[in-house]
Structures are given as C-alpha cells and as structure tokens.
Protein backbone atom coordinates (compact mmCIF):
# COMPACT_ATOMS: atom_id res chain seq x y z
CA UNK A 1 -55.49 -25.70 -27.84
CA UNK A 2 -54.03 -22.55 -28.60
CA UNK A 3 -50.82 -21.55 -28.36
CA UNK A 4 -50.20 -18.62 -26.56
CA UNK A 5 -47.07 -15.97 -26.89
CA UNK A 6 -46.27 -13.97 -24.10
CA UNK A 7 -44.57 -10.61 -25.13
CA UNK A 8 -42.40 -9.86 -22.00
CA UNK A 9 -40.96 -6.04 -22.10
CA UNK A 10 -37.57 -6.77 -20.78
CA UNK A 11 -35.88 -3.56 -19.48
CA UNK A 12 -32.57 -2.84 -20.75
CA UNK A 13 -30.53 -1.27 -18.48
CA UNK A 14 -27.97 0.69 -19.90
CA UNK A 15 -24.47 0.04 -18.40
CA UNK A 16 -22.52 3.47 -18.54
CA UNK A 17 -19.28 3.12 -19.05
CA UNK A 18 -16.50 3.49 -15.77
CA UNK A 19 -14.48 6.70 -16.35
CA UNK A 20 -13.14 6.23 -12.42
CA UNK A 21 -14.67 9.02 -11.78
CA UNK A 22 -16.04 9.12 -7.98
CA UNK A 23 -19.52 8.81 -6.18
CA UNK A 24 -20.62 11.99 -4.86
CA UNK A 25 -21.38 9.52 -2.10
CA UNK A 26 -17.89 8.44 -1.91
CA UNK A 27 -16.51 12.16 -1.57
CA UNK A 28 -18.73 13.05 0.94
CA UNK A 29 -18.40 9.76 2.98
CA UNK A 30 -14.63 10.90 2.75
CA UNK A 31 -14.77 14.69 3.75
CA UNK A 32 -17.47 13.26 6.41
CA UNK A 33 -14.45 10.57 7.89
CA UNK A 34 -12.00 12.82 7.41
CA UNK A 35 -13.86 15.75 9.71
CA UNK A 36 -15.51 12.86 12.40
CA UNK A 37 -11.85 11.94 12.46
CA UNK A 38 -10.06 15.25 13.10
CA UNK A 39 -13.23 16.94 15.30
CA UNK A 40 -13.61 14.08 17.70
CA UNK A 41 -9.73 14.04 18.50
CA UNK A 42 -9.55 17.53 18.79
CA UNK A 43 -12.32 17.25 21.19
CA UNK A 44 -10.87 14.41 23.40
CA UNK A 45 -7.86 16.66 23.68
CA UNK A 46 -10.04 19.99 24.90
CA UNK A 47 -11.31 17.53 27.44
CA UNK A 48 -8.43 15.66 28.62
CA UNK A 49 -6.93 16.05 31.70
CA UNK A 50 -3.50 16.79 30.46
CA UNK A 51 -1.04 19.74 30.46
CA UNK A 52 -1.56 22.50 27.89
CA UNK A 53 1.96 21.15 26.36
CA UNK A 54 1.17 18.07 25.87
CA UNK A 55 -2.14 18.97 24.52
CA UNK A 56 -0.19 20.88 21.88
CA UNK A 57 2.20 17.91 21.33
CA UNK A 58 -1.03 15.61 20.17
CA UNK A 59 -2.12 18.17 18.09
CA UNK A 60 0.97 18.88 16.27
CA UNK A 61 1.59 15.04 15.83
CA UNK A 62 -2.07 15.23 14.23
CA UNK A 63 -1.25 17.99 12.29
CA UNK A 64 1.47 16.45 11.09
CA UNK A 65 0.53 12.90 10.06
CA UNK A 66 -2.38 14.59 8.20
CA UNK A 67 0.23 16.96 6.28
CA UNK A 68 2.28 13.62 5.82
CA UNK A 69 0.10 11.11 4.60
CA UNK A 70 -1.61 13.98 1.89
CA UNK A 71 2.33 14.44 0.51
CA UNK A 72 2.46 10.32 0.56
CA UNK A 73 -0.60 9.96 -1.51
CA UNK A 74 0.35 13.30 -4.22
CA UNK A 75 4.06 12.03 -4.93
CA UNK A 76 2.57 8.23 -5.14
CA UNK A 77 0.07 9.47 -7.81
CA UNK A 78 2.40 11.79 -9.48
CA UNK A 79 4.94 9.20 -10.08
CA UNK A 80 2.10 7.20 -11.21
CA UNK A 81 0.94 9.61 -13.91
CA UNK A 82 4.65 10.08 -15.04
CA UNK A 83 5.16 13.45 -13.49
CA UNK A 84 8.15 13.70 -11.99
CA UNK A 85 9.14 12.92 -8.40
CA UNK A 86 12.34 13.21 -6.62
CA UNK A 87 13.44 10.00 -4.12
CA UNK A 88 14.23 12.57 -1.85
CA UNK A 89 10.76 13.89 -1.42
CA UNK A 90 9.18 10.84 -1.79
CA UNK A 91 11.28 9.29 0.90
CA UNK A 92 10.64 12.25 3.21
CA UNK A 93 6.95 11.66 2.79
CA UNK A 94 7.19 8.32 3.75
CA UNK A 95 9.48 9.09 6.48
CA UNK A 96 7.63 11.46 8.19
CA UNK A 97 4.17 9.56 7.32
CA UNK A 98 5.94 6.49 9.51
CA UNK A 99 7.49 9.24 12.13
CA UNK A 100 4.05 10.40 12.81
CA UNK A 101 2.61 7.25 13.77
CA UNK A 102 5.60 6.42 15.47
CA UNK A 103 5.45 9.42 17.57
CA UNK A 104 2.10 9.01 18.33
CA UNK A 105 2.67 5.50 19.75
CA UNK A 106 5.52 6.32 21.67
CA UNK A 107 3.31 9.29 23.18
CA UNK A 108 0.48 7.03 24.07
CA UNK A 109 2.30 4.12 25.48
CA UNK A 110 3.96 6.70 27.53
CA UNK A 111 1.03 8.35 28.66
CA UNK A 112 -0.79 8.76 31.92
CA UNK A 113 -4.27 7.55 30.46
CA UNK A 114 -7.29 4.80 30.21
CA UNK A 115 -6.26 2.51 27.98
CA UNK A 116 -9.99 3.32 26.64
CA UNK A 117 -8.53 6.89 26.09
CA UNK A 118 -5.36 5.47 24.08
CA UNK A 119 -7.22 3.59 21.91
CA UNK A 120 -9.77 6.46 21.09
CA UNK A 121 -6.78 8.68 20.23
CA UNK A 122 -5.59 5.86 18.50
CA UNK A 123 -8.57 4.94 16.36
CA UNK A 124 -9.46 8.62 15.91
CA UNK A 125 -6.02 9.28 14.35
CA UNK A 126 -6.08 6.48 11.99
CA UNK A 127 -9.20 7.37 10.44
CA UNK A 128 -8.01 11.10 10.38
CA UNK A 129 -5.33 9.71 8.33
CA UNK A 130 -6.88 7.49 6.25
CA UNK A 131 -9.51 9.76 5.26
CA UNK A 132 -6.82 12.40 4.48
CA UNK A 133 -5.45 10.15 1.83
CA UNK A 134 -8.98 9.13 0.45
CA UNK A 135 -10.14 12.89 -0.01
CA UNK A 136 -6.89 13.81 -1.40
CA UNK A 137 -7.82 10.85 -4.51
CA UNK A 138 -10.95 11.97 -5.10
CA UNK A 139 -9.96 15.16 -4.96
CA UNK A 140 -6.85 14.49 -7.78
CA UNK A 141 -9.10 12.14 -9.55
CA UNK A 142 -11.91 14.46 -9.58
CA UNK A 143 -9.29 17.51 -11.56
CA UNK A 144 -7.64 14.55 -13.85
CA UNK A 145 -10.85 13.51 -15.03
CA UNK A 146 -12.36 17.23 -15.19
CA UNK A 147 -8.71 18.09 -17.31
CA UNK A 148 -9.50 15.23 -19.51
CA UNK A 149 -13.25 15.95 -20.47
CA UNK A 150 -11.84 19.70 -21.24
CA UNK A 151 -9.64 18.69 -24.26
C-alpha cells in the first residue's frame, strides 16, 4: 500500500491587533439608541394628555439628564487620562446625573398616568441616557485614537 500525504491549505487568519478603537457598528448602534431613545419620548410627550407645563417639565428633566450624564462620562475619562478635574465639577456631574433621575421618578410616581405610560417614559429615558454616555466614548475614543495615529 501506498502511503498517501494529504497537503491541507490551512488559512491563516491574521489577528489585527486591538487599538480600542470602535466598530462602525458600535457607533451607529449608539447614535441609533441614543435618537430611538430621545424621538420616542419626545413623541409620547406630543401625545400625552397632559398640560403644556408639565409637558415642558419632562422635557427639561430629559434635557437635563442627557446634559448630565455626557459631563459624568467627560470628567470620568478626563481624570482617567490624567487631565485635570476639579471635585467640584465632578461632584456636580454626579449630582445632577442622580437629580435627574430622581426628578424624573418623583414626577412619574406623582403622575396622573398608565402605569404602561410610566414605564415607557421610564424605559425611554434610560436608554436616552445610556446611549448619551456610550456615544460620548466612542466619540472621545474615536479623537484619542485619531490624536495618537497623527504623531
């Protein structure tokens, strides 16, 4: 009998290396969270059946938490990276990141609506918020990684 060699072509597949940079998925999935997020509670609010004022109230409180949890996520990363970061802005990010929420709790527990309604505002302003944060990372990883390939 005769031996036989089989000459497999393995593939290599060449690992690249991790530079942390981010998926163009992963930005888009985030600017696409971030907009569901903001869009669909802005339109449960043009549809409620609520006075104008405290139409304005859930708006600002969105407005707000999104402002918050952006200044959260910059003076978390800049103390991070070394640059420097008072404790009084960093606490009044965190504050007003908690304050936020807070308020919009107190708002909805107090509110004349479906509990169906209260969770929607609910669920619509956590992902606002978390998507917020998420596109503001990409967004400061994207520039730190961009500064870095410059030099």
């Amino acid at each position: 009998m005769e031996n036989s060699v089989f000459n497999e072509k393995k593939e290599v597949k060449k690992i690249e290396e991790f530079t942390g940079r981010p998926t163009s998925a992963f930005v888009s999935a985030s600017w696409m969270a971030v907009l569901i997020g903001m869009v669909s509670y802005c339109i449960g609010l043009w549809n409620a059946h609520m006075q104008l004022n405290e139409k304005g109230y859930y708006f600002t409180i969105l407005l707000f938490g999104l402002f918050s949890v952006v200044s959260v996520q910059k003076s978390v990363r800049d103390r991070q990276e070394g640059i420097k970061v008072s404790d009084m802005y960093y606490g009044i990010s965190w504050f007003t990141t908690l304050t936020s929420v807070t308020l919009l709790i107190i708002g909805l527990w107090n509110a004349d609506l479906d509990l169906s309604e209260k969770g929607f505002y609910g669920m619509s302003f956590t992902l606002s918020l978390f998507a917020a944060v998420a596109v503001q990372k990409n967004t400061r990883d994207i520039q730190y990684l961009d500064s870095v390939e410059e030099k």
